[in-house]
PDB file of N, CA and C in Angstrom:
ATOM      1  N   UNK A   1       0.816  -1.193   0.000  1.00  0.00           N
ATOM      2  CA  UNK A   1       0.000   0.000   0.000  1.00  0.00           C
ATOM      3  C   UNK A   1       0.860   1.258   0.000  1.00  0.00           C
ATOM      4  N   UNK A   2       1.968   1.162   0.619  1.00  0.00           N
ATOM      5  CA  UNK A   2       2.553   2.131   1.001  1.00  0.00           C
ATOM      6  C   UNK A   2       3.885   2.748  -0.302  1.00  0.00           C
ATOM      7  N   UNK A   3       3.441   1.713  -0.879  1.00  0.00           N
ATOM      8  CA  UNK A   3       4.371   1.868  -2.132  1.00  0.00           C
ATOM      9  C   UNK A   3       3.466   2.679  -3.683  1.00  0.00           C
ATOM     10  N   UNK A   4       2.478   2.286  -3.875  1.00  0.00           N
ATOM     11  CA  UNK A   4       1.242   2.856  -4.201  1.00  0.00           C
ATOM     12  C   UNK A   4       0.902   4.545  -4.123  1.00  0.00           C
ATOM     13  N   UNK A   5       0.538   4.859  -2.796  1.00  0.00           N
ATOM     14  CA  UNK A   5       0.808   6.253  -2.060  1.00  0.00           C
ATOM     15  C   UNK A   5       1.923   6.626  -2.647  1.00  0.00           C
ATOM     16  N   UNK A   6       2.918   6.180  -2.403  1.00  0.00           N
ATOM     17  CA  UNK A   6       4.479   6.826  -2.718  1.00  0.00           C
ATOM     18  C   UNK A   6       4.681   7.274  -4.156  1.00  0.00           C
ATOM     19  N   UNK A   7       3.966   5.984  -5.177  1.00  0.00           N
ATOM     20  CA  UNK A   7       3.813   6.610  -6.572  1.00  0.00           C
ATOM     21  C   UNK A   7       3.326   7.593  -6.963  1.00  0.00           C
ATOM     22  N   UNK A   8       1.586   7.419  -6.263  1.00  0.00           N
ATOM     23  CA  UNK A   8       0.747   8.679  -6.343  1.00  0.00           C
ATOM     24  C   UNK A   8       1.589   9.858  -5.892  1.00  0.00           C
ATOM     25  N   UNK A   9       2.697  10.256  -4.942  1.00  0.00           N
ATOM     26  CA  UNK A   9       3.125  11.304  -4.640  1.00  0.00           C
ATOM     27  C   UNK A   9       4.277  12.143  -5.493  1.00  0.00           C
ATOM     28  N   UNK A  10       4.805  11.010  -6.269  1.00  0.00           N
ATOM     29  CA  UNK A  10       5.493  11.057  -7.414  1.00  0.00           C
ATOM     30  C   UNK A  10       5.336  12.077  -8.270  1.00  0.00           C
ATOM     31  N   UNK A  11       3.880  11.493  -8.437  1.00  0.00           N
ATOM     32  CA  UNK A  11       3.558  11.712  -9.879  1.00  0.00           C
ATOM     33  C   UNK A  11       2.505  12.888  -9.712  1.00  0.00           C
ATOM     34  N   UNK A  12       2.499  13.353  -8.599  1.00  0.00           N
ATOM     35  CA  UNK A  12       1.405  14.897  -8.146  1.00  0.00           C
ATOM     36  C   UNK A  12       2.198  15.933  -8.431  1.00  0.00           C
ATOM     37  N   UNK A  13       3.417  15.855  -9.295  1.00  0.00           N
ATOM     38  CA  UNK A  13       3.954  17.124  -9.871  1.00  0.00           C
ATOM     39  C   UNK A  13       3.899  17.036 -11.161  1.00  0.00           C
ATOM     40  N   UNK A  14       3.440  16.120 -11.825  1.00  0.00           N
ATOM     41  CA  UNK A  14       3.041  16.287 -12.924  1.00  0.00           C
ATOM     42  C   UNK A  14       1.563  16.778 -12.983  1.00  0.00           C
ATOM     43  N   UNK A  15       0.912  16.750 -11.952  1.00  0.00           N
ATOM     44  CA  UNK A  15      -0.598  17.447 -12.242  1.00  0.00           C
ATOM     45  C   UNK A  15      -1.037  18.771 -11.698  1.00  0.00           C
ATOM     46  N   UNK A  16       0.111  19.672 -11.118  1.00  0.00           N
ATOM     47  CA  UNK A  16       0.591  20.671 -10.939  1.00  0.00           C
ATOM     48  C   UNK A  16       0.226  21.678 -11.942  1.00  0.00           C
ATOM     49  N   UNK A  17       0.420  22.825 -11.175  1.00  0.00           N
ATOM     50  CA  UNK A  17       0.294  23.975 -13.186  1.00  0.00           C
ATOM     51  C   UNK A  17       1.841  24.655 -13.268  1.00  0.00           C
ATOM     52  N   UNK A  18       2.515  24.344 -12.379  1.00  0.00           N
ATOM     53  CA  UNK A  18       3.832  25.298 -12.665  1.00  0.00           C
ATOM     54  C   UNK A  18       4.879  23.605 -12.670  1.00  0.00           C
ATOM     55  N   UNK A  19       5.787  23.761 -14.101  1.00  0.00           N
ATOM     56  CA  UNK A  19       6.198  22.230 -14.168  1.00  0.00           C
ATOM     57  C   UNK A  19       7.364  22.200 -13.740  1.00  0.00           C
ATOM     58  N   UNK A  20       7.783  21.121 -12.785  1.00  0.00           N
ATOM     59  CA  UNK A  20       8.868  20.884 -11.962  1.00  0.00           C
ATOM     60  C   UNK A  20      10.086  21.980 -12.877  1.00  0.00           C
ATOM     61  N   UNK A  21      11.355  21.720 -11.330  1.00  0.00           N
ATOM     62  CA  UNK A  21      12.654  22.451 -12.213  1.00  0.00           C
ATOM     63  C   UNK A  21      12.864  21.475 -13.214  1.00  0.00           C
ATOM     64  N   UNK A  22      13.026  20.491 -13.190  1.00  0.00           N
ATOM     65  CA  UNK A  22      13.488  19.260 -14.397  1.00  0.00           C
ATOM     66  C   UNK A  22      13.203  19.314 -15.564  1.00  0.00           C
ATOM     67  N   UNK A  23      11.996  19.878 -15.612  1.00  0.00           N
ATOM     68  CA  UNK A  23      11.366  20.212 -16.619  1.00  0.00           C
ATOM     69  C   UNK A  23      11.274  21.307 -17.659  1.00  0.00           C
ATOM     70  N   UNK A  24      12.175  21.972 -16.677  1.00  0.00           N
ATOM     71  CA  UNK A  24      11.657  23.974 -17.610  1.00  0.00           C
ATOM     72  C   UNK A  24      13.047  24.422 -18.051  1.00  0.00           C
ATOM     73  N   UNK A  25      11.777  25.096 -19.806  1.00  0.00           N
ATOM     74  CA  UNK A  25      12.919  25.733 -20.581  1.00  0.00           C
ATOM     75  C   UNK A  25      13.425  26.655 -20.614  1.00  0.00           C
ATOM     76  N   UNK A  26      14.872  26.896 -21.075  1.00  0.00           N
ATOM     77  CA  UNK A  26      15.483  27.806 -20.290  1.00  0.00           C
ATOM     78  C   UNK A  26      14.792  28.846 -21.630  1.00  0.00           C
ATOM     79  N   UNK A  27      14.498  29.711 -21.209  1.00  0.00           N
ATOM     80  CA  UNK A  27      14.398  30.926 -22.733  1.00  0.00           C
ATOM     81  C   UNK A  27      15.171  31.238 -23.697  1.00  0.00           C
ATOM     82  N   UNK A  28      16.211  31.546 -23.558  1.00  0.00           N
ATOM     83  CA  UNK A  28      17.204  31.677 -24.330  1.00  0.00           C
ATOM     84  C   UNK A  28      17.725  30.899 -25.210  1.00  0.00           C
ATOM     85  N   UNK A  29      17.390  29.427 -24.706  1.00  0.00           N
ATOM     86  CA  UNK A  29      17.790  28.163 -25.537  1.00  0.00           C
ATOM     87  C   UNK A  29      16.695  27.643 -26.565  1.00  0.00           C
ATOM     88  N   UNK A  30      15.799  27.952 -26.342  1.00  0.00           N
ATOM     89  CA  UNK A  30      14.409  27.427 -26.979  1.00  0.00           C
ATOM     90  C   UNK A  30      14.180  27.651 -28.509  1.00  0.00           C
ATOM     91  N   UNK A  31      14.427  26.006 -29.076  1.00  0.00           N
ATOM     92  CA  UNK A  31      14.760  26.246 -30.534  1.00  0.00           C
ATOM     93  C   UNK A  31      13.444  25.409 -30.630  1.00  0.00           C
ATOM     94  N   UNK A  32      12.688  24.708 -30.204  1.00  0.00           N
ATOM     95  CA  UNK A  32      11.604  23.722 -30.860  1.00  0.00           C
ATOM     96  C   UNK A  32      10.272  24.599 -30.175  1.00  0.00           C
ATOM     97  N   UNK A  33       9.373  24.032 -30.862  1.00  0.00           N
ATOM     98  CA  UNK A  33       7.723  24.467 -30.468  1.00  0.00           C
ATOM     99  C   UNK A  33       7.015  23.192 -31.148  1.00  0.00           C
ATOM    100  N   UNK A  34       6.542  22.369 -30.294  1.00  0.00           N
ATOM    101  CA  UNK A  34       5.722  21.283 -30.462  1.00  0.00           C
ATOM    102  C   UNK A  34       4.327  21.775 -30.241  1.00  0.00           C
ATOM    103  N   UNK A  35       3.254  21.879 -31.822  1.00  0.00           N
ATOM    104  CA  UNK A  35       1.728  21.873 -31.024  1.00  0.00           C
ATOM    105  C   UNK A  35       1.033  20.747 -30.261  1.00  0.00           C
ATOM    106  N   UNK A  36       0.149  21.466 -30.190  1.00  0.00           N
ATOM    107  CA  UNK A  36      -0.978  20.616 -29.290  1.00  0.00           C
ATOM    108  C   UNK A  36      -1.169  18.915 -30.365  1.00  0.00           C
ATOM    109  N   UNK A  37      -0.979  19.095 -31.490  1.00  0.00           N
ATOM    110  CA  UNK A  37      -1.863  18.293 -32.364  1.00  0.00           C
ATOM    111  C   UNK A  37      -0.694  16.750 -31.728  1.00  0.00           C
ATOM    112  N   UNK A  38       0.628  17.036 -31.085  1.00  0.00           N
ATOM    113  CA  UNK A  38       1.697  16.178 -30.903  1.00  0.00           C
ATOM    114  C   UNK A  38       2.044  16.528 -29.643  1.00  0.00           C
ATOM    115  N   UNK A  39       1.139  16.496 -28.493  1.00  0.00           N
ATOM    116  CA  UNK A  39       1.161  17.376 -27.411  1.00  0.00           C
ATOM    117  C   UNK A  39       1.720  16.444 -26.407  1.00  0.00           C
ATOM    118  N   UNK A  40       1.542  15.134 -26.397  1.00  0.00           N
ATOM    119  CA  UNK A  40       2.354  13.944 -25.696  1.00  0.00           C
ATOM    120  C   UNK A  40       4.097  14.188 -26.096  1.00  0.00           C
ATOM    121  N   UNK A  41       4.283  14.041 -27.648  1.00  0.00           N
ATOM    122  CA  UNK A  41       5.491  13.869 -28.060  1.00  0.00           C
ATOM    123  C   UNK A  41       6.258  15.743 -27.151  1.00  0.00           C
ATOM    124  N   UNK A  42       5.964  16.508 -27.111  1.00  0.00           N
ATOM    125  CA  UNK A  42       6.164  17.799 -27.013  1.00  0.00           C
ATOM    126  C   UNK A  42       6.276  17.705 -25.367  1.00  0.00           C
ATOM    127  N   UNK A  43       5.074  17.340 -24.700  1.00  0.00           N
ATOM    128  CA  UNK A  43       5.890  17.071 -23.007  1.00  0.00           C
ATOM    129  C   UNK A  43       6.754  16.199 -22.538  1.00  0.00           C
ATOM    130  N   UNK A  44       7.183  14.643 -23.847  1.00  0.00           N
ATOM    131  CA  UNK A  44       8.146  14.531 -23.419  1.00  0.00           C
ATOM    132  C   UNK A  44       9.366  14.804 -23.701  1.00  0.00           C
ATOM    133  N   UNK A  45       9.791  15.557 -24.894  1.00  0.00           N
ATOM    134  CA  UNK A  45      10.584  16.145 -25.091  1.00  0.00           C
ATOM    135  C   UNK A  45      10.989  17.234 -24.032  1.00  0.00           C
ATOM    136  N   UNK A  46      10.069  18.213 -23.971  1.00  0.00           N
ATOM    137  CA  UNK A  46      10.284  18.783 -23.075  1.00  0.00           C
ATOM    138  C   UNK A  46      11.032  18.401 -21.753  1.00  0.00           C
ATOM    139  N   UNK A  47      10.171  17.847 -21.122  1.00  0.00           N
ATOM    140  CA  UNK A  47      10.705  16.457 -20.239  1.00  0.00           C
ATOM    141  C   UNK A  47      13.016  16.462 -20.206  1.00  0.00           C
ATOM    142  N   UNK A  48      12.906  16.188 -21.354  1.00  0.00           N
ATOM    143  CA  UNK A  48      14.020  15.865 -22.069  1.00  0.00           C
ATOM    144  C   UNK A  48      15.226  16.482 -21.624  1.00  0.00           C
ATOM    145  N   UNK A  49      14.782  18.068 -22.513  1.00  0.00           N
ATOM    146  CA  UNK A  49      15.598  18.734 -23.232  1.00  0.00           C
ATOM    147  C   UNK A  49      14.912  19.758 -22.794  1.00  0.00           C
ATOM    148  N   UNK A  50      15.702  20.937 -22.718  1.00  0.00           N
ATOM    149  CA  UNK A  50      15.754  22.606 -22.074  1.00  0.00           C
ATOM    150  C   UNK A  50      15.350  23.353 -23.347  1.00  0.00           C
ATOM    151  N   UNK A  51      15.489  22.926 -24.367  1.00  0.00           N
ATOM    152  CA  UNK A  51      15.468  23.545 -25.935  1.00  0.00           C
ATOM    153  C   UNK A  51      13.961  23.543 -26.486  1.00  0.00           C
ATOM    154  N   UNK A  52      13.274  22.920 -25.228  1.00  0.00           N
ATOM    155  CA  UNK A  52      11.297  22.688 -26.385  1.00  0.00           C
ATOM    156  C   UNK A  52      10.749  22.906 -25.525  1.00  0.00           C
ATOM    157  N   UNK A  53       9.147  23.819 -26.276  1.00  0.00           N
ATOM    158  CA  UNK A  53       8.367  23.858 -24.894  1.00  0.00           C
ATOM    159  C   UNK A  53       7.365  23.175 -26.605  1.00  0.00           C
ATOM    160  N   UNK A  54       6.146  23.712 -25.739  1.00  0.00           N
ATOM    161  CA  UNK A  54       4.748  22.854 -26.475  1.00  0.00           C
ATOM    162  C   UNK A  54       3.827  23.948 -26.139  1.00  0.00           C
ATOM    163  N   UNK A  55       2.572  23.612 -26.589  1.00  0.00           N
ATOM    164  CA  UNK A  55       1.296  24.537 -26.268  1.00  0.00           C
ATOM    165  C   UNK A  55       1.260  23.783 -25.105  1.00  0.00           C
ATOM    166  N   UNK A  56       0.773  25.328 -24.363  1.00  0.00           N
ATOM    167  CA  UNK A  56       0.076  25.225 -22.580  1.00  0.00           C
ATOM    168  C   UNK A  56       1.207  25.204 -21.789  1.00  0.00           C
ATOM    169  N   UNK A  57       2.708  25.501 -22.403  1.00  0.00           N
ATOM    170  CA  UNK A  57       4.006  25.783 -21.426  1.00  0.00           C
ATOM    171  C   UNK A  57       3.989  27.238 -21.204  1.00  0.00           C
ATOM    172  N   UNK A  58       4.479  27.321 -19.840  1.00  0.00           N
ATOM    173  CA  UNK A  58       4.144  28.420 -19.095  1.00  0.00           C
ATOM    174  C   UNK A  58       5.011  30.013 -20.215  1.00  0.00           C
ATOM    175  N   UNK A  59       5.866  29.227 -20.824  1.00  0.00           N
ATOM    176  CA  UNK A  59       6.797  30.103 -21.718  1.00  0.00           C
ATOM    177  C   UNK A  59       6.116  30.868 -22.998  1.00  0.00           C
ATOM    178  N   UNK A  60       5.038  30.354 -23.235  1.00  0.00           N
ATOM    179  CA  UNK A  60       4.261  30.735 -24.303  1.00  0.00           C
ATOM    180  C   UNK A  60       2.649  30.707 -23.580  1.00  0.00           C
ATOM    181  N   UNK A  61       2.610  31.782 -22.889  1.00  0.00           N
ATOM    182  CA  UNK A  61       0.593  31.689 -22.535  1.00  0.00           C
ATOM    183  C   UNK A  61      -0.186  31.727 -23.343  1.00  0.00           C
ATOM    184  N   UNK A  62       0.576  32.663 -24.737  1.00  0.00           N
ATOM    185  CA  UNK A  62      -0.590  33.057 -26.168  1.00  0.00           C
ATOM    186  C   UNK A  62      -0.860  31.852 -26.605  1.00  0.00           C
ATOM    187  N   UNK A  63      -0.387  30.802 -26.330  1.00  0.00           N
ATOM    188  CA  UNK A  63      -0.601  29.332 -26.993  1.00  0.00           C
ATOM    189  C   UNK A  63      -1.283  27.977 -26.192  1.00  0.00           C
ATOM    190  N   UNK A  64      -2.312  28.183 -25.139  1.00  0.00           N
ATOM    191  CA  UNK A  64      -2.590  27.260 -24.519  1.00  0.00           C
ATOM    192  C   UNK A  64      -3.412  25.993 -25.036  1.00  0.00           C
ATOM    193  N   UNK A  65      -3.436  25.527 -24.301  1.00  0.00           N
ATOM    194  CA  UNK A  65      -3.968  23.819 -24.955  1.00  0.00           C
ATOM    195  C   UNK A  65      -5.291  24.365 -24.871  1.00  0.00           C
ATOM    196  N   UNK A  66      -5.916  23.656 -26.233  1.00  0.00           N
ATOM    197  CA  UNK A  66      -7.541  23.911 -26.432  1.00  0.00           C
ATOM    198  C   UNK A  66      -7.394  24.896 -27.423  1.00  0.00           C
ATOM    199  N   UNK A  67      -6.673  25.489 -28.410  1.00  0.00           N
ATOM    200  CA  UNK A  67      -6.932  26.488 -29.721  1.00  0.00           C
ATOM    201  C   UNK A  67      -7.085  25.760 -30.475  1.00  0.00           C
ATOM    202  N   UNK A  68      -6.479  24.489 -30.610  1.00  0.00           N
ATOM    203  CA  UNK A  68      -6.770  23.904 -31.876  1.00  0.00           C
ATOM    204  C   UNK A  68      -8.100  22.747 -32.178  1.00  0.00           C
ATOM    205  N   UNK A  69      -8.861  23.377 -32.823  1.00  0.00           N
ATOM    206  CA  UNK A  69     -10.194  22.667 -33.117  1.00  0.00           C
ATOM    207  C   UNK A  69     -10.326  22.745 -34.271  1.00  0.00           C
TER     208      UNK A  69
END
């Protein structure tokens, strides 16, 4: 059970709105822009690499998830 909990606690920074340090791009470096339409492939890159954000990264607000319909 207690291992369970421990995952769930893990993984409560991914459901966060501001994304871990591990995660964030530095500005200056930011050569990729992944849309929404590849929005998995784009957080884990992100994830990755300091060089990509995606729609709905805090680095780009004009671009949040949900424009593209």
């Amino acid at each position: 059970m207690s291992s369970t909990l421990n995952r769930c606690e893990q993984q409560s920074c991914m459901k966060s709105a501001e994304p871990p340090d591990w995660m964030t791009a530095v500005d200056e470096l930011v050569r990729f822009y992944v849309d929404e339409s590849a929005l998995g492939l784009g957080k884990t890159l992100a994830a990755a690499r300091k060089d990509v954000i995606h729609a709905g990264h805090p680095l780009v607000p004009e671009c949040p998830v949900g424009t593209l319909r």
